[in-house]
PDB file of N, CA and C in Angstrom:
ATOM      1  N   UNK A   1       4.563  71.014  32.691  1.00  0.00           N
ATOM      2  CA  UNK A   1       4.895  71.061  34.107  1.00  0.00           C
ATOM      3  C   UNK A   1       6.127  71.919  34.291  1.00  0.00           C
ATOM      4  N   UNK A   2       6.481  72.431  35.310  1.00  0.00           N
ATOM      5  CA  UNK A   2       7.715  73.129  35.716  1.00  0.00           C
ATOM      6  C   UNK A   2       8.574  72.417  36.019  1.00  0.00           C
ATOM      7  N   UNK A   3       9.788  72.302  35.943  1.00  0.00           N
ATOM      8  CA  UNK A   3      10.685  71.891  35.841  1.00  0.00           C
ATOM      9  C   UNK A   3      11.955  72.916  36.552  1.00  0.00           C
ATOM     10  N   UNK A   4      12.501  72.246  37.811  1.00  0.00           N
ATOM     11  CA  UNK A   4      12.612  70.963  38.204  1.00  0.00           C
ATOM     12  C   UNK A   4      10.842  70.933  39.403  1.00  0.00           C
ATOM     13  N   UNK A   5      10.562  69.892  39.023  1.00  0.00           N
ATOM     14  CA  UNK A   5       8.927  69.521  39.424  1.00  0.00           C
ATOM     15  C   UNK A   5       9.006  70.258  40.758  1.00  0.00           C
ATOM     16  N   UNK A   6       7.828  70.380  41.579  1.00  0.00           N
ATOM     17  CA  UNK A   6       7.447  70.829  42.165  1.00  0.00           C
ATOM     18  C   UNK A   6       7.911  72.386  43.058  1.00  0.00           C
ATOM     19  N   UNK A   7       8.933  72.959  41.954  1.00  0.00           N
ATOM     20  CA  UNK A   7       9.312  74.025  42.062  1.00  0.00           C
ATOM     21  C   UNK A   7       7.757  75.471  41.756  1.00  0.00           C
ATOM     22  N   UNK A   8       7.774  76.667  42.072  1.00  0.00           N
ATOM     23  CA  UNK A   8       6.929  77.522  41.667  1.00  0.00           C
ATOM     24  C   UNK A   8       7.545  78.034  39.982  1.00  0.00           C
ATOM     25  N   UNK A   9       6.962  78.143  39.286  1.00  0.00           N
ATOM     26  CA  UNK A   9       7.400  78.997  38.025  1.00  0.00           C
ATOM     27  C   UNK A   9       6.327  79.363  37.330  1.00  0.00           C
ATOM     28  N   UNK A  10       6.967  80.709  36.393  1.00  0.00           N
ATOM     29  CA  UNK A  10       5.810  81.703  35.905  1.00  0.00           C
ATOM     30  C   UNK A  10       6.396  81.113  34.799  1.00  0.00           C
ATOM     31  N   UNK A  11       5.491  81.043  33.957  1.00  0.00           N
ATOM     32  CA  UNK A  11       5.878  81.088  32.115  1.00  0.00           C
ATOM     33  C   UNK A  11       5.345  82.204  31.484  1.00  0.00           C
ATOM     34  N   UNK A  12       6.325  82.818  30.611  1.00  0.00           N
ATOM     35  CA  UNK A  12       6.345  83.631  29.999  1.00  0.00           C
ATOM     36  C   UNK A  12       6.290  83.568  28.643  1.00  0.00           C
ATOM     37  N   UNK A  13       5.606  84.306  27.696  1.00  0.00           N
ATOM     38  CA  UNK A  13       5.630  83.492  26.375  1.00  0.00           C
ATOM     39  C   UNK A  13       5.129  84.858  25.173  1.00  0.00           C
ATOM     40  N   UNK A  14       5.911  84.542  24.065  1.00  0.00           N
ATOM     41  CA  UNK A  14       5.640  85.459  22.948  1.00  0.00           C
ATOM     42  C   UNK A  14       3.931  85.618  22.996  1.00  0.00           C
ATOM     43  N   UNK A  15       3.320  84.362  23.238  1.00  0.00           N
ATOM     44  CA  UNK A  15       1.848  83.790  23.043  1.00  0.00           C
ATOM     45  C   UNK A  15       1.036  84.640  23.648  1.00  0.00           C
ATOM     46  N   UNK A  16      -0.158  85.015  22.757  1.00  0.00           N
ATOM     47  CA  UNK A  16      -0.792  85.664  24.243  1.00  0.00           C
ATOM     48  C   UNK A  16      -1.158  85.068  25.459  1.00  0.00           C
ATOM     49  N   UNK A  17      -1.498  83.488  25.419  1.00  0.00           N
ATOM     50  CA  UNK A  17      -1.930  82.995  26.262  1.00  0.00           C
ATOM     51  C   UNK A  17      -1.247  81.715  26.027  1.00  0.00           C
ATOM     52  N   UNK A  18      -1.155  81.312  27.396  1.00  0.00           N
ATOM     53  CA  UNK A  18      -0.659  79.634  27.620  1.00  0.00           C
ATOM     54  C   UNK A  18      -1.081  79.369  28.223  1.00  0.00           C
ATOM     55  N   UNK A  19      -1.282  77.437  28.186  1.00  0.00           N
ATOM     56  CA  UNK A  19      -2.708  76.924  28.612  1.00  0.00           C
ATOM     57  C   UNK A  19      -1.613  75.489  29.513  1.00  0.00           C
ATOM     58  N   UNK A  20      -1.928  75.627  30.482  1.00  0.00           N
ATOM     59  CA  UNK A  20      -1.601  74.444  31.517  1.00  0.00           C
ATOM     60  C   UNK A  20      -1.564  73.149  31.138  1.00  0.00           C
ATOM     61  N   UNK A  21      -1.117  71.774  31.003  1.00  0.00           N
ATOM     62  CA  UNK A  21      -1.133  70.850  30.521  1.00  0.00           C
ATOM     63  C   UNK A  21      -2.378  69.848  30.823  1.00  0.00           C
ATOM     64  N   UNK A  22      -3.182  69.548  30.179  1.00  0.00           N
ATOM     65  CA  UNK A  22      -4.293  68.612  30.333  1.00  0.00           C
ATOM     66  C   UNK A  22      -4.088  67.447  31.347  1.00  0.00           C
ATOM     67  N   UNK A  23      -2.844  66.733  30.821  1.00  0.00           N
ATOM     68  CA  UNK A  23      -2.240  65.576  31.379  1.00  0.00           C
ATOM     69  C   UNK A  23      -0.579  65.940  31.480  1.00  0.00           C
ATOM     70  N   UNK A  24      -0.633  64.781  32.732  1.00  0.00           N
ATOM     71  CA  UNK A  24       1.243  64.694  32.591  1.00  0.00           C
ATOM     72  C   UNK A  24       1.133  62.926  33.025  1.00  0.00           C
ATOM     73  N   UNK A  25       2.405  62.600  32.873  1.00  0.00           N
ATOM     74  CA  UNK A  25       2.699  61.448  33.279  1.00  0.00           C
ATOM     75  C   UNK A  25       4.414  61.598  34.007  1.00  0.00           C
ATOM     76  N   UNK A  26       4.662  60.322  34.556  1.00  0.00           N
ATOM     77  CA  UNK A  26       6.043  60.414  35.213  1.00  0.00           C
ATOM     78  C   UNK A  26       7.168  59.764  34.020  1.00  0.00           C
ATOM     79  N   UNK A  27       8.482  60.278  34.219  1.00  0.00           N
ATOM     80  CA  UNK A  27       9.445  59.942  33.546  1.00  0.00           C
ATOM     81  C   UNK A  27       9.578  57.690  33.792  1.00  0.00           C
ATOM     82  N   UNK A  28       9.359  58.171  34.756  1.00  0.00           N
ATOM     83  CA  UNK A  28       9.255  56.489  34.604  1.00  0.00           C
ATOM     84  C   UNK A  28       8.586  55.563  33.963  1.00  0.00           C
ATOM     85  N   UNK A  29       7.678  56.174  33.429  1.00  0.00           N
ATOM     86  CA  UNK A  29       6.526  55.964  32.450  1.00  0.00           C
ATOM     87  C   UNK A  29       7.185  55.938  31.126  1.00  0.00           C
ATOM     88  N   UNK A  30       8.208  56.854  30.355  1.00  0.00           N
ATOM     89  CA  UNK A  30       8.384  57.301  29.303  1.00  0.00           C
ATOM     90  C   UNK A  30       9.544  58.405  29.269  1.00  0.00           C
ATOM     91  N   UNK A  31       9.767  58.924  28.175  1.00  0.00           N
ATOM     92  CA  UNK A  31      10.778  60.076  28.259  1.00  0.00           C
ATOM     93  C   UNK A  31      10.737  61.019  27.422  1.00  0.00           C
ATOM     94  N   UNK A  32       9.618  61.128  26.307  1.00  0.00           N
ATOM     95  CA  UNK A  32       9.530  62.039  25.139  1.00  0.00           C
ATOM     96  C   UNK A  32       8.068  61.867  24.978  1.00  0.00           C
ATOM     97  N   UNK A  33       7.014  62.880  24.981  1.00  0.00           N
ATOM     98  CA  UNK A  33       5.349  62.643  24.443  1.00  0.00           C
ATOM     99  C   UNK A  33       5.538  62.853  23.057  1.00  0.00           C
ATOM    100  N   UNK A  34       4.905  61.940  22.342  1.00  0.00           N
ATOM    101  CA  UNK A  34       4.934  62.225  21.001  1.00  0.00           C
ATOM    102  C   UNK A  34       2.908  62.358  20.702  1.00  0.00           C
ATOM    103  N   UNK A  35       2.550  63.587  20.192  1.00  0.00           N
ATOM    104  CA  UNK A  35       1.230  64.090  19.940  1.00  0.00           C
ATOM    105  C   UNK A  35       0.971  63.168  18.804  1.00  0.00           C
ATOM    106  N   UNK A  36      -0.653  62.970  19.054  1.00  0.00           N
ATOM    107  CA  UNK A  36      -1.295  62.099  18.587  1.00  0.00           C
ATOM    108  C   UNK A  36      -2.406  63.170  17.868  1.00  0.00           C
ATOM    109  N   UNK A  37      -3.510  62.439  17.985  1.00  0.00           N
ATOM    110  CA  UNK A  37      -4.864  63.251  17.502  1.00  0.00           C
ATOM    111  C   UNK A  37      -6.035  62.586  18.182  1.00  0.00           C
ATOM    112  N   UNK A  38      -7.063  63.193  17.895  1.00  0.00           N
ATOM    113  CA  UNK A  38      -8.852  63.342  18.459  1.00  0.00           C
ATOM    114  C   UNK A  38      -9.482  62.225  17.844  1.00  0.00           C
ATOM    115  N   UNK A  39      -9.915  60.863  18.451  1.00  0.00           N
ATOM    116  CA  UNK A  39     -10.183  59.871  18.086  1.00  0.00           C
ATOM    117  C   UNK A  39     -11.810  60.016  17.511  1.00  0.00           C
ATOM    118  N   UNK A  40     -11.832  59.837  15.962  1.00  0.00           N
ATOM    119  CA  UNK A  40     -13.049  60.096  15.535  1.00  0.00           C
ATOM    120  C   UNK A  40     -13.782  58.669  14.456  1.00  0.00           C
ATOM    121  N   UNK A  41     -12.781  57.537  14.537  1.00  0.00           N
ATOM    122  CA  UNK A  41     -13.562  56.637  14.076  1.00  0.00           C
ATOM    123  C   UNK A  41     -14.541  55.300  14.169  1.00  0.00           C
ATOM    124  N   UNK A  42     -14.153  54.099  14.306  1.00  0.00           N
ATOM    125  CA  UNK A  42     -15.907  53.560  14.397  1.00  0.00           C
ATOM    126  C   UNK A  42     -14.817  52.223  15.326  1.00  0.00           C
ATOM    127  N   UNK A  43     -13.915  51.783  14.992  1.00  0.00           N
ATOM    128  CA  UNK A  43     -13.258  50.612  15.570  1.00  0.00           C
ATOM    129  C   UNK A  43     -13.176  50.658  17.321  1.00  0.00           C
ATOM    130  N   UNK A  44     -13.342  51.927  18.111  1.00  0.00           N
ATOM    131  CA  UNK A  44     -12.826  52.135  19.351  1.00  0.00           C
ATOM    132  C   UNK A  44     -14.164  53.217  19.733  1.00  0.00           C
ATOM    133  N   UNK A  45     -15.567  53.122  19.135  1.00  0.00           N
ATOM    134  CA  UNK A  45     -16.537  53.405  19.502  1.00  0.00           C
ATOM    135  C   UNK A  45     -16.929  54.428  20.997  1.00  0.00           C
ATOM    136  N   UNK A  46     -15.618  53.643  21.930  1.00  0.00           N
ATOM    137  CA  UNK A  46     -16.384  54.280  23.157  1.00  0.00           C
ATOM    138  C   UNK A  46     -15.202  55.023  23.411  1.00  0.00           C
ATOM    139  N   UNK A  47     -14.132  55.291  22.674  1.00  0.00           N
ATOM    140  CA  UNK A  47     -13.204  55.948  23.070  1.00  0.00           C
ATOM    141  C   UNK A  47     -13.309  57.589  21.894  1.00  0.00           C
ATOM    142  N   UNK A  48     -14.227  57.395  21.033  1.00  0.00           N
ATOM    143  CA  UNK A  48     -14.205  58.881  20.221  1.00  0.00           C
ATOM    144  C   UNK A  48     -14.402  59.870  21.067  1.00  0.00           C
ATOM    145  N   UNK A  49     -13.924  61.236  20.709  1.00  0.00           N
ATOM    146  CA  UNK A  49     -13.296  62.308  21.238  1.00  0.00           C
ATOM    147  C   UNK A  49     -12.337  62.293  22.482  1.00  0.00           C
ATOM    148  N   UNK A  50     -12.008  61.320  22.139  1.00  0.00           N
ATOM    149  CA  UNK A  50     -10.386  60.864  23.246  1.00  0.00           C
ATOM    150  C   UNK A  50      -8.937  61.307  22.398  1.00  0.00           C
ATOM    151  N   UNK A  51      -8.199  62.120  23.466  1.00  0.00           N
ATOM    152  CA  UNK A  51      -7.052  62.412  21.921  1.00  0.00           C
ATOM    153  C   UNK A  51      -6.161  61.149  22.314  1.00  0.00           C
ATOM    154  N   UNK A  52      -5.236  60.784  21.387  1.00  0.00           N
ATOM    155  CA  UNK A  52      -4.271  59.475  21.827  1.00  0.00           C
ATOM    156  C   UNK A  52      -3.436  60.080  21.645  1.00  0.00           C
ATOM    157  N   UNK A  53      -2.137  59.662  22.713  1.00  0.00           N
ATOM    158  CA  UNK A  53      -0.685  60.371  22.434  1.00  0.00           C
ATOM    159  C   UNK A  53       0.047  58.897  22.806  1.00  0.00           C
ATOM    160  N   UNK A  54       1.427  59.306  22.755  1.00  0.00           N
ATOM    161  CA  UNK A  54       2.294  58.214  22.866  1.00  0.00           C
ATOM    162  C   UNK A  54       3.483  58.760  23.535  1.00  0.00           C
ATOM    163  N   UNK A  55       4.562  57.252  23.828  1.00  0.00           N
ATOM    164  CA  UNK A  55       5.373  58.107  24.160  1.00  0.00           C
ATOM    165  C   UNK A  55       6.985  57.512  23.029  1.00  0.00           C
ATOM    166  N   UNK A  56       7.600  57.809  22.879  1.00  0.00           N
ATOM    167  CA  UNK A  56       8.871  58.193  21.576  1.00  0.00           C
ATOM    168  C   UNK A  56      10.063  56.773  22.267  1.00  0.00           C
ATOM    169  N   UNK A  57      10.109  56.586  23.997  1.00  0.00           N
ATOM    170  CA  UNK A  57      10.611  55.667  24.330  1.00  0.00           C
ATOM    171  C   UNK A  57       9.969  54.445  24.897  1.00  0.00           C
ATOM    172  N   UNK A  58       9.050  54.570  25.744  1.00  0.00           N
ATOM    173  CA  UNK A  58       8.534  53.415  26.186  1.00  0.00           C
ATOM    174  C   UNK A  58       6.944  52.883  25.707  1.00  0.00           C
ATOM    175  N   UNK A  59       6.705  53.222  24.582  1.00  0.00           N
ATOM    176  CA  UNK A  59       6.425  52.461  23.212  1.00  0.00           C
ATOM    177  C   UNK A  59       4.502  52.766  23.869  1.00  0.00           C
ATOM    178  N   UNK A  60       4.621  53.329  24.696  1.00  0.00           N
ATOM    179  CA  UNK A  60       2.972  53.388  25.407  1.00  0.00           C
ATOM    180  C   UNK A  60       2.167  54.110  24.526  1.00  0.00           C
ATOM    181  N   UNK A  61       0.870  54.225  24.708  1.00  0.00           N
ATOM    182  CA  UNK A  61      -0.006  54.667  24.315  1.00  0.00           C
ATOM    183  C   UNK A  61      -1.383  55.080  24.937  1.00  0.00           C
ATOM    184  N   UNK A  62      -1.379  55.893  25.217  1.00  0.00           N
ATOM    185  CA  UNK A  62      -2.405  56.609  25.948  1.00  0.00           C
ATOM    186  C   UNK A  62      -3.699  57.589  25.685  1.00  0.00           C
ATOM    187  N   UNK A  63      -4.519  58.009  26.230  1.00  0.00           N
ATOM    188  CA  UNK A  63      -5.897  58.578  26.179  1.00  0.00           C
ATOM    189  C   UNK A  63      -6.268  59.453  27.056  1.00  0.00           C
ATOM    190  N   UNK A  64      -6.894  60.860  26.295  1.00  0.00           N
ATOM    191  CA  UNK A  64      -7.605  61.492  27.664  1.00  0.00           C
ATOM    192  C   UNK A  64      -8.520  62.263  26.947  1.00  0.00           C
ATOM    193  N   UNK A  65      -9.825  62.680  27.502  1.00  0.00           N
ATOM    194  CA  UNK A  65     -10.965  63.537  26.865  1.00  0.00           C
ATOM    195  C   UNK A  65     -10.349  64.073  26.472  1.00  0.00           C
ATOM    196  N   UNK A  66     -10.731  64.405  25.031  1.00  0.00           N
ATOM    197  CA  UNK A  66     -10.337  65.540  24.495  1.00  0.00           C
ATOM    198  C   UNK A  66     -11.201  67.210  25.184  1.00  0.00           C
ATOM    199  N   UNK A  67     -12.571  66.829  25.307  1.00  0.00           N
ATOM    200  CA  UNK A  67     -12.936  67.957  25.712  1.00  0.00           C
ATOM    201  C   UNK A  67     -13.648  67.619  27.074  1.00  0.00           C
ATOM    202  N   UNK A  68     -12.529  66.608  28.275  1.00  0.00           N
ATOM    203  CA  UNK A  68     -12.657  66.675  29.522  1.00  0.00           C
ATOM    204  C   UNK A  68     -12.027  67.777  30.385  1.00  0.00           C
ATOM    205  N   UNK A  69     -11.910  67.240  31.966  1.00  0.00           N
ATOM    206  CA  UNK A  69     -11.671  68.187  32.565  1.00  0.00           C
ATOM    207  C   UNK A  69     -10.436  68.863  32.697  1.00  0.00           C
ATOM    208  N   UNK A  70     -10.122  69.858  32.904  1.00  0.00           N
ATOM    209  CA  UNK A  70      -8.930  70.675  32.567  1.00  0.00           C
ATOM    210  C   UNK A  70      -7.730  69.978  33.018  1.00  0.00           C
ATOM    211  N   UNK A  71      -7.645  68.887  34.109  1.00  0.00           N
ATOM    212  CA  UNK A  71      -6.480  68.162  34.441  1.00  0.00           C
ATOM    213  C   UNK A  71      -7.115  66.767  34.590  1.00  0.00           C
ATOM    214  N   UNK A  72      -6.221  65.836  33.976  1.00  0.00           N
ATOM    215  CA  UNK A  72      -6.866  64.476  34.128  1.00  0.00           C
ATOM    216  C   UNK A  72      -5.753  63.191  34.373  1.00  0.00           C
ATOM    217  N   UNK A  73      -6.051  62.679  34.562  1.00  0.00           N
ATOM    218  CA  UNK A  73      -4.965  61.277  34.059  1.00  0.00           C
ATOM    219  C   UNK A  73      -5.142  60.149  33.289  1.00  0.00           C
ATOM    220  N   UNK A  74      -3.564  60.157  32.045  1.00  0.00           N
ATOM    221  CA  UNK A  74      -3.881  59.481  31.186  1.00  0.00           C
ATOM    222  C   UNK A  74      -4.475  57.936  31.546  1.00  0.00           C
ATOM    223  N   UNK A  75      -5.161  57.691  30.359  1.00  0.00           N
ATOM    224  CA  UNK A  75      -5.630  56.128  30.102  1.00  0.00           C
ATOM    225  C   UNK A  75      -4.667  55.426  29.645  1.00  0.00           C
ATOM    226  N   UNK A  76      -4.093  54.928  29.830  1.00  0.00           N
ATOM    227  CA  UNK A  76      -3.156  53.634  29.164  1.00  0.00           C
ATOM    228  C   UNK A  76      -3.791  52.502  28.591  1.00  0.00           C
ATOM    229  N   UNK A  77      -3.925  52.581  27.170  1.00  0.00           N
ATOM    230  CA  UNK A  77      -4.253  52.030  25.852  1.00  0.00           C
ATOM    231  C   UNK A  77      -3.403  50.734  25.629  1.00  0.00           C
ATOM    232  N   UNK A  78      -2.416  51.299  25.563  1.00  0.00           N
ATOM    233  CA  UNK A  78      -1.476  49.875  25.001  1.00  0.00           C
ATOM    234  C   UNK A  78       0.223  50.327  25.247  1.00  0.00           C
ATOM    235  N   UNK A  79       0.651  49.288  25.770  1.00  0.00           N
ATOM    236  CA  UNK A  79       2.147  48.961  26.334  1.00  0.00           C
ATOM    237  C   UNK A  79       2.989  48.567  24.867  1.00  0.00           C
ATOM    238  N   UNK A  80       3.259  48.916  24.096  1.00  0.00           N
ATOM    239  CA  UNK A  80       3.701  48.462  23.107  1.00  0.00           C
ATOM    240  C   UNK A  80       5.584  48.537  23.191  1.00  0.00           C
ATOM    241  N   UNK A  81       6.114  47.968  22.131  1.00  0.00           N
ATOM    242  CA  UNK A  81       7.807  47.761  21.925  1.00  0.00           C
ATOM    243  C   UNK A  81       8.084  48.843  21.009  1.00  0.00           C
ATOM    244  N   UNK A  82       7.276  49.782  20.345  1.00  0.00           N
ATOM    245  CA  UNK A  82       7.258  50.932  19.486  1.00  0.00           C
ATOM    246  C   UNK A  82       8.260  52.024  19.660  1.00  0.00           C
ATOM    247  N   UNK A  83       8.698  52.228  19.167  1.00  0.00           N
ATOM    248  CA  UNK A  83       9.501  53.990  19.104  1.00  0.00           C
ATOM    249  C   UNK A  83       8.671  54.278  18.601  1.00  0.00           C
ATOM    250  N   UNK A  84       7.698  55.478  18.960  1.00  0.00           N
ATOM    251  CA  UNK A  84       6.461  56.082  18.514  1.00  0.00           C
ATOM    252  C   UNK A  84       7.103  57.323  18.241  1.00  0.00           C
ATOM    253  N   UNK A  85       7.221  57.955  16.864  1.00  0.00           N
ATOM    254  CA  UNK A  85       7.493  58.683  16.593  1.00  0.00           C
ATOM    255  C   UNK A  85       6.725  59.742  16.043  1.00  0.00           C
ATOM    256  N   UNK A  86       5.207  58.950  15.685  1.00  0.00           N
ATOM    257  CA  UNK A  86       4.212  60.217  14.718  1.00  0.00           C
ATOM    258  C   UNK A  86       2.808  59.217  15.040  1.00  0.00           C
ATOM    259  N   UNK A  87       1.896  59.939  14.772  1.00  0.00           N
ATOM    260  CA  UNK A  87       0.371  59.328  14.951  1.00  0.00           C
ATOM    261  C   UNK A  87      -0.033  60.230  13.678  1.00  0.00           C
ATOM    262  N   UNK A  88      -0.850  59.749  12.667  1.00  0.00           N
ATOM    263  CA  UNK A  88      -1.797  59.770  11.773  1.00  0.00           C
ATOM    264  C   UNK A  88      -3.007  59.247  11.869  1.00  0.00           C
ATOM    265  N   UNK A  89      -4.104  59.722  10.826  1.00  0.00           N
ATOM    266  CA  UNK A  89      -5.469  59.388  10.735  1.00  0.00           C
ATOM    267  C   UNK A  89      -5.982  59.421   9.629  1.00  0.00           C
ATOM    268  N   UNK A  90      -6.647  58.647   8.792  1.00  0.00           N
ATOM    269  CA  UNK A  90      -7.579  58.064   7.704  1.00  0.00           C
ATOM    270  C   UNK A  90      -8.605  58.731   7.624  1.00  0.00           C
ATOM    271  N   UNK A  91      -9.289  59.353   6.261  1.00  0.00           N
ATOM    272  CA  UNK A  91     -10.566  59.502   5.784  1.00  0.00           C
ATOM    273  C   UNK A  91     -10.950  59.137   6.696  1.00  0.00           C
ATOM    274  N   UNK A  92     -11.490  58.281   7.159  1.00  0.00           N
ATOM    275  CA  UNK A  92     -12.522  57.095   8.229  1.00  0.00           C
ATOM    276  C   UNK A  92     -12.446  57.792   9.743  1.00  0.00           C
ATOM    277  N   UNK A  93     -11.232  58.731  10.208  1.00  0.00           N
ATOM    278  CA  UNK A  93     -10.633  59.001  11.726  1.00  0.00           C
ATOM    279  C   UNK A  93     -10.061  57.348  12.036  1.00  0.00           C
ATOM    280  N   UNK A  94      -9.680  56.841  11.265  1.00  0.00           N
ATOM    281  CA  UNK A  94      -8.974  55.685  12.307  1.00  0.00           C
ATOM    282  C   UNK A  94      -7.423  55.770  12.489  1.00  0.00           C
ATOM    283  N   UNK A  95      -6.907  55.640  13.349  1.00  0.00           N
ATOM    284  CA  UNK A  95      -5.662  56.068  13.866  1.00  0.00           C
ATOM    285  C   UNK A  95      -4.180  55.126  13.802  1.00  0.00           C
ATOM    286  N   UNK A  96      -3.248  55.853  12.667  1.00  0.00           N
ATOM    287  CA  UNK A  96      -1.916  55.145  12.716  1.00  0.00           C
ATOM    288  C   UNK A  96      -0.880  55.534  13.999  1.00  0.00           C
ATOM    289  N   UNK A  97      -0.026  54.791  13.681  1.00  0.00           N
ATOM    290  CA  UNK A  97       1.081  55.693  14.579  1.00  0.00           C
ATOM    291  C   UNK A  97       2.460  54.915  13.574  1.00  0.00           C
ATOM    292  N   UNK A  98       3.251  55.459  13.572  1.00  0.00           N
ATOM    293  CA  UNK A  98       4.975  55.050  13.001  1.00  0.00           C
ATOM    294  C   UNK A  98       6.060  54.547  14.190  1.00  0.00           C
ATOM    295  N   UNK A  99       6.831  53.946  13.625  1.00  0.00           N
ATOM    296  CA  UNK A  99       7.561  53.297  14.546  1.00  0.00           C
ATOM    297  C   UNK A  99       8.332  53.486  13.711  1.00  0.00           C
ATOM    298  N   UNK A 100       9.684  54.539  14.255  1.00  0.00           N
ATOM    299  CA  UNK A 100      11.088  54.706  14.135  1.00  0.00           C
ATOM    300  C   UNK A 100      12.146  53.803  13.665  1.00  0.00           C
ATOM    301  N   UNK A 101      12.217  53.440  14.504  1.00  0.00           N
ATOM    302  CA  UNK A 101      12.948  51.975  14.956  1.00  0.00           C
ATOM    303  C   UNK A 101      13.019  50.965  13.666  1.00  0.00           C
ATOM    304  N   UNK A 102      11.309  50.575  13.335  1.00  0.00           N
ATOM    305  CA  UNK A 102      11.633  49.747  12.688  1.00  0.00           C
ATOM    306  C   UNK A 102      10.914  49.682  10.626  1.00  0.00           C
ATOM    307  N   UNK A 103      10.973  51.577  11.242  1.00  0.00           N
ATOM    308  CA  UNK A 103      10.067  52.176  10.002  1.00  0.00           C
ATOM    309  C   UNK A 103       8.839  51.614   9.869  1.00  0.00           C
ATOM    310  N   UNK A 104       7.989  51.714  10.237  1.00  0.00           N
ATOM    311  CA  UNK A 104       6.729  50.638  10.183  1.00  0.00           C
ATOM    312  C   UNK A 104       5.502  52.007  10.200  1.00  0.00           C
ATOM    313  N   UNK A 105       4.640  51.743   9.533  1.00  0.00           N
ATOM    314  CA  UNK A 105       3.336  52.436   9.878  1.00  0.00           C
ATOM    315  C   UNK A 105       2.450  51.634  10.292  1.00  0.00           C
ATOM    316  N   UNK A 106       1.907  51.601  11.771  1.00  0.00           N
ATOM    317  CA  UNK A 106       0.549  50.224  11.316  1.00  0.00           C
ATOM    318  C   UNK A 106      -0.692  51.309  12.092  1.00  0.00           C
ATOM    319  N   UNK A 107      -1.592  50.350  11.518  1.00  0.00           N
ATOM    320  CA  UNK A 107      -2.839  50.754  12.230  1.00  0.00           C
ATOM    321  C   UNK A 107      -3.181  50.099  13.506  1.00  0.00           C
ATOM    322  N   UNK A 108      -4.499  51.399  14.479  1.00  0.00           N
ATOM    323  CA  UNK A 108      -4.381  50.633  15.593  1.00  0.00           C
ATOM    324  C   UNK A 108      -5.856  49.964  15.676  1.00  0.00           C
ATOM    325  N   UNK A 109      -6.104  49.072  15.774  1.00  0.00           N
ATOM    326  CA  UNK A 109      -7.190  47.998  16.051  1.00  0.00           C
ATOM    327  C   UNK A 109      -7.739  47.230  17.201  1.00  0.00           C
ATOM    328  N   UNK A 110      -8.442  47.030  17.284  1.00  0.00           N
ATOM    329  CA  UNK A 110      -9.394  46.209  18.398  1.00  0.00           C
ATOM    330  C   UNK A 110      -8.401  44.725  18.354  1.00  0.00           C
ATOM    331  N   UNK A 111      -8.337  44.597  19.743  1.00  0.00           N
ATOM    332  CA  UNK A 111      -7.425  42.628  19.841  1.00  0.00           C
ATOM    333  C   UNK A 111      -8.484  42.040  19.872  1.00  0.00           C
ATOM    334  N   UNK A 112      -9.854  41.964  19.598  1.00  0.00           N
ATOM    335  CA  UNK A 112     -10.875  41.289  19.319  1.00  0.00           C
ATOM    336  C   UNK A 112     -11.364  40.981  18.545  1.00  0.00           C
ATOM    337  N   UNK A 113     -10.634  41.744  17.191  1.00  0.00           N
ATOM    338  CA  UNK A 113     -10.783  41.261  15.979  1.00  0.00           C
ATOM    339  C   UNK A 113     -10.058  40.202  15.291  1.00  0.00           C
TER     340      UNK A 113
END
């Protein structure tokens, strides 16, 4: 997004091309996106090819097509107490994330199990 929001701005970039943001969310939501990955394993069935991201302060966790429409709004997955600092994935595609804070790697799972 441009910054300060709803200002006009051109971006300019070494890149040949730059690509508009899929999703945004509000600062009130969070304060740092921390990138996730493309959900490809068997525990969250109806959520594969969803990428998950997080956010670094307010411990959230979120979802959006990976190969949906060019602007969307995130899914909110899970409200967690996390400093989300990194997301990983298993042989299998099943999806970690790390927690800063309290050094922790866990996996993420169904609350129905």
């Amino acid at each position: 997004e441009c910054y300060p929001a709803g200002e006009e701005c051109e971006v300019t970039s070494p890149l040949e091309e730059m690509t508009d943001p899929l999703a945004v969310y509000s600062h009130d939501l969070g304060c740092s996106v921390t990138g996730g990955h493309v959900y490809r394993g068997k525990a969250f069935s109806d959520l594969t090819g969803n990428y998950f991201f997080g956010d670094y302060c307010s411990g959230r966790i979120w979802a959006v097509a990976a190969e949906g429409p060019a602007r969307q709004e995130p899914v909110e997955l899970l409200d967690t107490d996390l400093s989300i600092s990194s997301f990983g994935e298993d042989d299998r595609g099943e999806i970690y994330v790390t927690d800063l804070a309290r050094g922790l790697l866990l996996r993420l799972r169904s609350a129905a199990r």
